[in-house]
PDB file of N, CA and C in Angstrom:
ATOM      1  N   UNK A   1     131.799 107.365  83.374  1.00  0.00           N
ATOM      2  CA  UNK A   1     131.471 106.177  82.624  1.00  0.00           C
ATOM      3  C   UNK A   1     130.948 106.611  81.265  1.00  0.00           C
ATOM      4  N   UNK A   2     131.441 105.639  80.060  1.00  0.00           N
ATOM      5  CA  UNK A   2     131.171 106.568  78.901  1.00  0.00           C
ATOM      6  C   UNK A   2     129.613 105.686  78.329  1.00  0.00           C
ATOM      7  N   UNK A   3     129.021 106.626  77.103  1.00  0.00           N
ATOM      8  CA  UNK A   3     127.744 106.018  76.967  1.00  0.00           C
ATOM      9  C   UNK A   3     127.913 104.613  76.615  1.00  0.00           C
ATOM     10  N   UNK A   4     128.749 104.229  75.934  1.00  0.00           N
ATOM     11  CA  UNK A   4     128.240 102.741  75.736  1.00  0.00           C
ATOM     12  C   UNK A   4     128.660 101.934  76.744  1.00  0.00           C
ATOM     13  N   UNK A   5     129.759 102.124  78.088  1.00  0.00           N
ATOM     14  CA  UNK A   5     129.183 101.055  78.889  1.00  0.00           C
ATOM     15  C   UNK A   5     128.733 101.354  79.443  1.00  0.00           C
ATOM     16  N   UNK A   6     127.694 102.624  79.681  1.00  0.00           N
ATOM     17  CA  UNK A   6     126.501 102.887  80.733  1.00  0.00           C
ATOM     18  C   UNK A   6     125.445 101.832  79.776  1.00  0.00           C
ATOM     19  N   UNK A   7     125.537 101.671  78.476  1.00  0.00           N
ATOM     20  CA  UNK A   7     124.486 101.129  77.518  1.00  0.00           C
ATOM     21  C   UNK A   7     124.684  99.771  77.694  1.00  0.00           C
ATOM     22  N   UNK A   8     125.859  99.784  77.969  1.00  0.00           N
ATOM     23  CA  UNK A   8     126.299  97.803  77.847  1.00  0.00           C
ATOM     24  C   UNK A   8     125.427  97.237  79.565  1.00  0.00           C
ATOM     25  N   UNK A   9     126.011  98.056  80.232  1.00  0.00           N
ATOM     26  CA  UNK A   9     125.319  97.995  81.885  1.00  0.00           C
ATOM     27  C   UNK A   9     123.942  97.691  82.055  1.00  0.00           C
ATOM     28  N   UNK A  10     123.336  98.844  81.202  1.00  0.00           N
ATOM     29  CA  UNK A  10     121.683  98.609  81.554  1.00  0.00           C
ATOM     30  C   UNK A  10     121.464  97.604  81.019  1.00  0.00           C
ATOM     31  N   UNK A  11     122.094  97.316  79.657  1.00  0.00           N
ATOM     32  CA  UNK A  11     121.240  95.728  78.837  1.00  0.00           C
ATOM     33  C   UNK A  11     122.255  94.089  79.834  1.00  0.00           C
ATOM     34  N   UNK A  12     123.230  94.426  80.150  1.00  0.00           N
ATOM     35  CA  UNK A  12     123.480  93.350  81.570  1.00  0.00           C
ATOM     36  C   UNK A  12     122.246  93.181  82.128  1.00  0.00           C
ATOM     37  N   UNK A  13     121.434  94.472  82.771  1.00  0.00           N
ATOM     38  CA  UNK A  13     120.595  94.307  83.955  1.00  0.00           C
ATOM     39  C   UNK A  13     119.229  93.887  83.440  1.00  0.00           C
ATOM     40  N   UNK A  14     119.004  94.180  82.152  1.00  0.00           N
ATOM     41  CA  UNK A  14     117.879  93.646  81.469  1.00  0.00           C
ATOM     42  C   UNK A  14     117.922  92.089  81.560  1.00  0.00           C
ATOM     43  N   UNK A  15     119.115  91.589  80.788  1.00  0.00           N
ATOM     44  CA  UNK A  15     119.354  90.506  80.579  1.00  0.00           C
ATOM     45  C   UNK A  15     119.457  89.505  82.142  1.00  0.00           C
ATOM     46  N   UNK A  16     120.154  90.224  82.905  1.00  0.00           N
ATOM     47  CA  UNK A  16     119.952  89.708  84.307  1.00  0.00           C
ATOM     48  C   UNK A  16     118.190  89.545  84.687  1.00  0.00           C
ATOM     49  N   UNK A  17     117.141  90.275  84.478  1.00  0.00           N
ATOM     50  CA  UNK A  17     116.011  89.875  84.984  1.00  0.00           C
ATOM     51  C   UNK A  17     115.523  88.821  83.801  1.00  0.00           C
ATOM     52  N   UNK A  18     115.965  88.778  82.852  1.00  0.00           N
ATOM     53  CA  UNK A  18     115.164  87.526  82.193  1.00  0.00           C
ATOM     54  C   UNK A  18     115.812  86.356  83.089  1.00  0.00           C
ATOM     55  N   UNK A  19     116.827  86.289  82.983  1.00  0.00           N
ATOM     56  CA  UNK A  19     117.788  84.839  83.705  1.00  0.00           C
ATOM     57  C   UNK A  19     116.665  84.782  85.240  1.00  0.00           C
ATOM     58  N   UNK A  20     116.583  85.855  85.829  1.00  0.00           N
ATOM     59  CA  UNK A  20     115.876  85.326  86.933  1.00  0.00           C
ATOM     60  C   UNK A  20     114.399  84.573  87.067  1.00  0.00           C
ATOM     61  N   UNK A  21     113.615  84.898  85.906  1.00  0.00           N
ATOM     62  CA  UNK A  21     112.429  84.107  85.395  1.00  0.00           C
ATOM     63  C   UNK A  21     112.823  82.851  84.755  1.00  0.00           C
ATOM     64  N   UNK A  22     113.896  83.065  83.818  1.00  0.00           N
ATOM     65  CA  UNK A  22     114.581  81.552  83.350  1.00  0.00           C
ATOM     66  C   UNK A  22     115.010  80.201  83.990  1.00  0.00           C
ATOM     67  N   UNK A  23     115.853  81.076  85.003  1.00  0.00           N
ATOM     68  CA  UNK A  23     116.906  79.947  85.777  1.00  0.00           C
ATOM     69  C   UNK A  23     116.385  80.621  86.981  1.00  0.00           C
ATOM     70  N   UNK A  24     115.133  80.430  87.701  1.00  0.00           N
ATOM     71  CA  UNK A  24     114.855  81.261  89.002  1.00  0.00           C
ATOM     72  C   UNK A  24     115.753  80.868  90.568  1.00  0.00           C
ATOM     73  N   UNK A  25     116.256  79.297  90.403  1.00  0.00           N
ATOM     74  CA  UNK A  25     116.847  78.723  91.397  1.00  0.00           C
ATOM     75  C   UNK A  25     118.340  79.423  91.234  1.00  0.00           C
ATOM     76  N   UNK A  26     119.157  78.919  89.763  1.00  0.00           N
ATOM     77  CA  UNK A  26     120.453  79.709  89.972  1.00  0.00           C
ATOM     78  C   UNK A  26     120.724  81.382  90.084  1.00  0.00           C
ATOM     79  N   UNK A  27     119.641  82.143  89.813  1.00  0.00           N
ATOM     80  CA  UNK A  27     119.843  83.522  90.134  1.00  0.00           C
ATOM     81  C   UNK A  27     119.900  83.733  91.486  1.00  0.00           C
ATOM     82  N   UNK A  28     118.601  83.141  92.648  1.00  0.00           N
ATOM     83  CA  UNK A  28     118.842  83.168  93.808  1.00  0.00           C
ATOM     84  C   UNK A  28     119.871  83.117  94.529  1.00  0.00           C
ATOM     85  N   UNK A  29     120.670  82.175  93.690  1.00  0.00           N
ATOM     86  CA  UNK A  29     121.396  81.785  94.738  1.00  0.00           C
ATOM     87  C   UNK A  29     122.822  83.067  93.683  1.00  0.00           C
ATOM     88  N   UNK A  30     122.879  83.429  93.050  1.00  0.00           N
ATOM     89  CA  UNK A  30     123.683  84.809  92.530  1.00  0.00           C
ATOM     90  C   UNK A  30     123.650  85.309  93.611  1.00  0.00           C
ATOM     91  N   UNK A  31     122.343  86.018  93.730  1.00  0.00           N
ATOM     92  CA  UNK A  31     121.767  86.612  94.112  1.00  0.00           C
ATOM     93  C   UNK A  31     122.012  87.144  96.118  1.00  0.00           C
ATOM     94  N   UNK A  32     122.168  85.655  95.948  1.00  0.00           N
ATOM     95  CA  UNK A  32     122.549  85.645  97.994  1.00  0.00           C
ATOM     96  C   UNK A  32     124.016  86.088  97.833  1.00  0.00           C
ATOM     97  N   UNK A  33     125.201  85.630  96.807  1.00  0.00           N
ATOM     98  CA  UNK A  33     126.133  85.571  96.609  1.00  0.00           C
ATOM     99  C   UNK A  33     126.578  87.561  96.462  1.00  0.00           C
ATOM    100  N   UNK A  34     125.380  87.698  96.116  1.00  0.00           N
ATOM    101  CA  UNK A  34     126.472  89.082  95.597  1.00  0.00           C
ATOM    102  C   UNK A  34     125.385  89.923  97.182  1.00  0.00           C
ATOM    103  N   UNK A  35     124.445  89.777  97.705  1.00  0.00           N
ATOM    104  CA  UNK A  35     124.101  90.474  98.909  1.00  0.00           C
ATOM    105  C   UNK A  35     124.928  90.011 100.120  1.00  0.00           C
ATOM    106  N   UNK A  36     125.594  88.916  99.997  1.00  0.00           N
ATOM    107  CA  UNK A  36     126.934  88.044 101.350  1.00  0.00           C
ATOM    108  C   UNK A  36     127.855  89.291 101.101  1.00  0.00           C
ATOM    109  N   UNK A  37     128.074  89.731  99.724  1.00  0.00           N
ATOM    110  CA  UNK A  37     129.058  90.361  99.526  1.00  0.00           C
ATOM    111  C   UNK A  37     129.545  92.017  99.875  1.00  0.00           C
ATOM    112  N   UNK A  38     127.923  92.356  99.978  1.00  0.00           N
ATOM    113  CA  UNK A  38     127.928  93.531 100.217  1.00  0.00           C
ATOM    114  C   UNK A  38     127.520  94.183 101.879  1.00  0.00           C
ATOM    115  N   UNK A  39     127.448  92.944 102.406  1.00  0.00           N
ATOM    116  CA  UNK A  39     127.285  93.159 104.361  1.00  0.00           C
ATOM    117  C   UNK A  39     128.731  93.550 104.623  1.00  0.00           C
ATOM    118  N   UNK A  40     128.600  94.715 105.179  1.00  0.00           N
ATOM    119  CA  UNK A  40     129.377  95.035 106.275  1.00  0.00           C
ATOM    120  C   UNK A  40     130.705  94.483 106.214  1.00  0.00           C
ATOM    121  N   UNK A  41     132.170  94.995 106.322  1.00  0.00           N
ATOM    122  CA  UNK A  41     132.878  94.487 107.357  1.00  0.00           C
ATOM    123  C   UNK A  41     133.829  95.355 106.934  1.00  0.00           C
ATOM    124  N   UNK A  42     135.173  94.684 107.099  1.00  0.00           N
ATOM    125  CA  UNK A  42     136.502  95.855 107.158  1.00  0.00           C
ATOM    126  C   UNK A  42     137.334  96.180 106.083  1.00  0.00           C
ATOM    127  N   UNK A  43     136.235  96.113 104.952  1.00  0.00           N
ATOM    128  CA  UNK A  43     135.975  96.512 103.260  1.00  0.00           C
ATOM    129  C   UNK A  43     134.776  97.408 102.959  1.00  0.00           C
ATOM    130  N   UNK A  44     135.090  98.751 102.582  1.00  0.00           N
ATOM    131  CA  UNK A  44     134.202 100.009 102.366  1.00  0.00           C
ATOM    132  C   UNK A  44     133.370  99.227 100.786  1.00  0.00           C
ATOM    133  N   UNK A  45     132.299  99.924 100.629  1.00  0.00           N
ATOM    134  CA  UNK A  45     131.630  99.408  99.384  1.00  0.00           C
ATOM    135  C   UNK A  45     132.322  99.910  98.200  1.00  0.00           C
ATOM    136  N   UNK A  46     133.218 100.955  98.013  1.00  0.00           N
ATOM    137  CA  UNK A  46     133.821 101.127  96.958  1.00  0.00           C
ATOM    138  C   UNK A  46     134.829 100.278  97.058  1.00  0.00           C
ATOM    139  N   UNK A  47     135.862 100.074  97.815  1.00  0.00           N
ATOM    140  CA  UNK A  47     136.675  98.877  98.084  1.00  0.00           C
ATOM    141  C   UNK A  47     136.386  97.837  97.162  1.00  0.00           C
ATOM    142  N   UNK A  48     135.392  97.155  97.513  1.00  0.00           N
ATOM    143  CA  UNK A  48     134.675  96.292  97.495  1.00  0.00           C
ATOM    144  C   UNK A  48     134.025  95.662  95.885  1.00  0.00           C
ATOM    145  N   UNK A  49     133.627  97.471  96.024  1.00  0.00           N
ATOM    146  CA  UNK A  49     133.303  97.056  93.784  1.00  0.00           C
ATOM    147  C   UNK A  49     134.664  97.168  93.255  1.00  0.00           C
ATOM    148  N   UNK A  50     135.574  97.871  93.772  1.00  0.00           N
ATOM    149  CA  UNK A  50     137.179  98.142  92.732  1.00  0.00           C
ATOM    150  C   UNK A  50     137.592  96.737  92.647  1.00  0.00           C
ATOM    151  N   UNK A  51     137.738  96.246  93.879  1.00  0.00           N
ATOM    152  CA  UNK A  51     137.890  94.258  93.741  1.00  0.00           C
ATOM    153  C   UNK A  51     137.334  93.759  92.649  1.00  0.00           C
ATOM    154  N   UNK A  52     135.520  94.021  92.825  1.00  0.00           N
ATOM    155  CA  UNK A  52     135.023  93.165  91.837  1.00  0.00           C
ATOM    156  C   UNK A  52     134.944  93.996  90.414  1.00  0.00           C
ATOM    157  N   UNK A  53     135.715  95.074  90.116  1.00  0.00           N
ATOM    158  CA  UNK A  53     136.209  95.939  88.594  1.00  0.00           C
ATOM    159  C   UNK A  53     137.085  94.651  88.539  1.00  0.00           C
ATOM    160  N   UNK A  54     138.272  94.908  89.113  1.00  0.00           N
ATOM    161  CA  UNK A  54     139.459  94.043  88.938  1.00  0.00           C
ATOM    162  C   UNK A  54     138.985  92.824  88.504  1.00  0.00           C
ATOM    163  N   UNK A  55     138.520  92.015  89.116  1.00  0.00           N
ATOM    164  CA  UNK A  55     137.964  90.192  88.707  1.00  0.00           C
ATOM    165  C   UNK A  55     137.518  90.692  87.239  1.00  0.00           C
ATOM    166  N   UNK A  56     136.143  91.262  87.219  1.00  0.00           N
ATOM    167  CA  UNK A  56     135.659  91.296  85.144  1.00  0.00           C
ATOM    168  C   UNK A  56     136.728  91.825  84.724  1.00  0.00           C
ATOM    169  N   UNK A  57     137.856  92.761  84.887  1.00  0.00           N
ATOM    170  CA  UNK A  57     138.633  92.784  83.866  1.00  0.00           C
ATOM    171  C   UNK A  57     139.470  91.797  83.665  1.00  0.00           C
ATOM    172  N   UNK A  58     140.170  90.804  85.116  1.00  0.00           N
ATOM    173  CA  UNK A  58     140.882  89.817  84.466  1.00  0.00           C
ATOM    174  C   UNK A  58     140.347  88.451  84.049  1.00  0.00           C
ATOM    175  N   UNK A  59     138.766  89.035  84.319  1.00  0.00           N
ATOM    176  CA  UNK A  59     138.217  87.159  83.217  1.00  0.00           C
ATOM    177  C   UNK A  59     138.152  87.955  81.865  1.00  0.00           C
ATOM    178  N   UNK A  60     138.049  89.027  81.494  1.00  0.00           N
ATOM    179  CA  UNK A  60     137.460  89.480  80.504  1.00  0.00           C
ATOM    180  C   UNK A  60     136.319  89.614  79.984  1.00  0.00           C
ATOM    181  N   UNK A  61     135.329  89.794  81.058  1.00  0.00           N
ATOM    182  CA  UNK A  61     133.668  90.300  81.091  1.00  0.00           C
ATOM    183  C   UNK A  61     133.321  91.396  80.777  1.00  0.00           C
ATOM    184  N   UNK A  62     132.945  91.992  79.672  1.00  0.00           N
ATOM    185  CA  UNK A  62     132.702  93.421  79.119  1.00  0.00           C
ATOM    186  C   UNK A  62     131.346  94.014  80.313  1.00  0.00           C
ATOM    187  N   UNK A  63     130.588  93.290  79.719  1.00  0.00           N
ATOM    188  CA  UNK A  63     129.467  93.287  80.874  1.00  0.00           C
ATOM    189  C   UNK A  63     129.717  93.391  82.233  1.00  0.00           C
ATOM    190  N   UNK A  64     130.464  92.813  82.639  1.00  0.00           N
ATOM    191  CA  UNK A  64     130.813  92.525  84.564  1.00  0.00           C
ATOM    192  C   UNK A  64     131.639  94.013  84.490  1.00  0.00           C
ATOM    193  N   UNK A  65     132.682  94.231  83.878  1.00  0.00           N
ATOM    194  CA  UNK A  65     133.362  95.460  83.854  1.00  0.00           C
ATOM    195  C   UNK A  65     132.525  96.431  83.977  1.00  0.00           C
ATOM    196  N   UNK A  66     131.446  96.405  83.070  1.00  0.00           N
ATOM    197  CA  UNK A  66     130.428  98.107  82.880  1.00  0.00           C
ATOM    198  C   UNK A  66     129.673  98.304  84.362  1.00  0.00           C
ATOM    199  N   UNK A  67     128.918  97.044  84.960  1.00  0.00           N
ATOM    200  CA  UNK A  67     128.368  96.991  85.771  1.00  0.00           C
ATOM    201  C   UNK A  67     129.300  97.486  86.835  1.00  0.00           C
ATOM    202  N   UNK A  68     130.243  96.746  87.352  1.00  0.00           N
ATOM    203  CA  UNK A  68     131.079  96.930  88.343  1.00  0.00           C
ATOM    204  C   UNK A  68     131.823  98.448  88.694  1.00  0.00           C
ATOM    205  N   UNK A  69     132.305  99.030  87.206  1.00  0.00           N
ATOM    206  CA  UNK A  69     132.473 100.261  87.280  1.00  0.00           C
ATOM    207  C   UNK A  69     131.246 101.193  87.231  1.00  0.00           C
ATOM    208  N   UNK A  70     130.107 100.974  86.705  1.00  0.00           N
ATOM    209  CA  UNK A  70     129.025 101.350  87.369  1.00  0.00           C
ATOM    210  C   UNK A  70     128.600 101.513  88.675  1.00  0.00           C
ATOM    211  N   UNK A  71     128.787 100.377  89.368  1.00  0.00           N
ATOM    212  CA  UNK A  71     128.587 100.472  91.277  1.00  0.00           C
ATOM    213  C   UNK A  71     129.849 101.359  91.441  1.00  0.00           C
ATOM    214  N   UNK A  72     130.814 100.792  91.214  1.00  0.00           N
ATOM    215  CA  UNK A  72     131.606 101.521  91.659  1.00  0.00           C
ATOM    216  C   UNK A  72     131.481 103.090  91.997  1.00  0.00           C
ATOM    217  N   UNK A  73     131.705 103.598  90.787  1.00  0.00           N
ATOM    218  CA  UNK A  73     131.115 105.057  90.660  1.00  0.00           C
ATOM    219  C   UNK A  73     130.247 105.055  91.642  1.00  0.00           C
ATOM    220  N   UNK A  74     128.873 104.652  91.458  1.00  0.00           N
ATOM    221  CA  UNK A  74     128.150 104.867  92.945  1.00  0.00           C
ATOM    222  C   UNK A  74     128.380 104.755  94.450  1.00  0.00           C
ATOM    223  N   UNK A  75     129.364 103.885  94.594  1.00  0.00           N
ATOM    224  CA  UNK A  75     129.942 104.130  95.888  1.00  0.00           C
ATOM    225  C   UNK A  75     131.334 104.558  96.078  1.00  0.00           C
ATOM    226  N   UNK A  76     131.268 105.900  95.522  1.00  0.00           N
ATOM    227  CA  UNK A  76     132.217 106.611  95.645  1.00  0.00           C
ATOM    228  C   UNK A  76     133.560 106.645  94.963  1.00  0.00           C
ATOM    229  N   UNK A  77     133.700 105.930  93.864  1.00  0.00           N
ATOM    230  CA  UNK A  77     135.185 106.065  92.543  1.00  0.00           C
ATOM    231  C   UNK A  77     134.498 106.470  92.145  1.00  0.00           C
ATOM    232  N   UNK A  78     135.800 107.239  91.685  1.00  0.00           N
ATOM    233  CA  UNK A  78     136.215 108.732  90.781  1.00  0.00           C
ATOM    234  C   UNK A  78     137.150 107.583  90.238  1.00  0.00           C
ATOM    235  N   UNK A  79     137.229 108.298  88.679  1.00  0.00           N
ATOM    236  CA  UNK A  79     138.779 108.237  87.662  1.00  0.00           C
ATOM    237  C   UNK A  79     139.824 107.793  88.387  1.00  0.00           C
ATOM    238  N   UNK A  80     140.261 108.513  89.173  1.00  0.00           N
ATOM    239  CA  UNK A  80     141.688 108.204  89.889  1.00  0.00           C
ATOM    240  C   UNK A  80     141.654 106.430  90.617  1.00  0.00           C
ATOM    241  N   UNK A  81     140.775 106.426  91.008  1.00  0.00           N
ATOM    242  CA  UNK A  81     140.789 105.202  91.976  1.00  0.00           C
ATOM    243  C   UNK A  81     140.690 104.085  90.533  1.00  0.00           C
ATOM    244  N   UNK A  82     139.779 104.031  89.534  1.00  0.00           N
ATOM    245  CA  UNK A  82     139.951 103.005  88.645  1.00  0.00           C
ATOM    246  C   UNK A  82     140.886 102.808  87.463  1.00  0.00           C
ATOM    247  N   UNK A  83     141.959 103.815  87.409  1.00  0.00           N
ATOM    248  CA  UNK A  83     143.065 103.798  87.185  1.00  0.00           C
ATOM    249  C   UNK A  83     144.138 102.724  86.849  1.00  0.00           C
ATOM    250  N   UNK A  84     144.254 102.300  88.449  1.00  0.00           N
ATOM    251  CA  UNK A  84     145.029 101.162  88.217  1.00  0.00           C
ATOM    252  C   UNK A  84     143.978  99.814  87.937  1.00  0.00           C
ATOM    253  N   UNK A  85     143.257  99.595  87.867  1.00  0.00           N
ATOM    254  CA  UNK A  85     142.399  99.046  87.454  1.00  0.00           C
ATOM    255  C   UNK A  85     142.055  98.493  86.049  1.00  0.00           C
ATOM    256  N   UNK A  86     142.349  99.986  85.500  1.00  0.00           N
ATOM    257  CA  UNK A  86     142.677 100.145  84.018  1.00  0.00           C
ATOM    258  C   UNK A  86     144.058  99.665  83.649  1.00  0.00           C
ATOM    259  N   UNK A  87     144.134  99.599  84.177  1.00  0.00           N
ATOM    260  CA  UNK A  87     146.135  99.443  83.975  1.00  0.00           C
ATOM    261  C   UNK A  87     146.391  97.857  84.362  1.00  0.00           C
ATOM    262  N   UNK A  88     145.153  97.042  85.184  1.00  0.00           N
ATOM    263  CA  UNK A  88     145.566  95.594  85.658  1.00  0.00           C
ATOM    264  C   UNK A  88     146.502  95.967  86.513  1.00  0.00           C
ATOM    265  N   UNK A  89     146.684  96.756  87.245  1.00  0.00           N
ATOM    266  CA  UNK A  89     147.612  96.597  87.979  1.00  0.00           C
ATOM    267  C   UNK A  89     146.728  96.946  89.836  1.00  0.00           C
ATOM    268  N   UNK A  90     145.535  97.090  90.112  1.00  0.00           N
ATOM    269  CA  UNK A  90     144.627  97.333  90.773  1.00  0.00           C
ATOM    270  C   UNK A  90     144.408  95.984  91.870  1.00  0.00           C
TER     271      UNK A  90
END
């Protein structure tokens, strides 16, 4: 991940904790939305973030992209796997 969307990522997550003091009801409920997402089932957690790479790149979320390929990377993509991803074709 290169420095500026590791830079774009962290200021997402900044910006994500103001919204949760702001809008404390609609973050919660983000919030349940993206922990539903990450229980268990017959989708690995990298799986899982490459999906949600794919979605920010085809709304066109700079932010959702950095983040997502951020998790990603953490649960296990490498280059190769976000590839097609890069390509929209993922």
């Amino acid at each position: 991940m290169g420095k500026k969307s590791l830079k774009l990522a962290n200021k997402l997550s900044s910006v994500i904790a103001v919204l949760r003091h702001g809008i404390p009801k609609t973050m919660k409920s983000f919030s349940a939305l993206a922990t539903a997402a990450q229980i268990d089932s017959r989708l690995d957690a990298k799986t899982k973030e490459l999906i949600a790479t794919e979605i920010a790149v085809a709304v066109r979320c700079g932010g959702c992209i950095a983040l997502h390929v951020k998790a990603a990377g953490q649960s296990g993509a490498y280059k190769p796997h976000l590839e097609p991803v890069r390509l929209g074709a993922g």
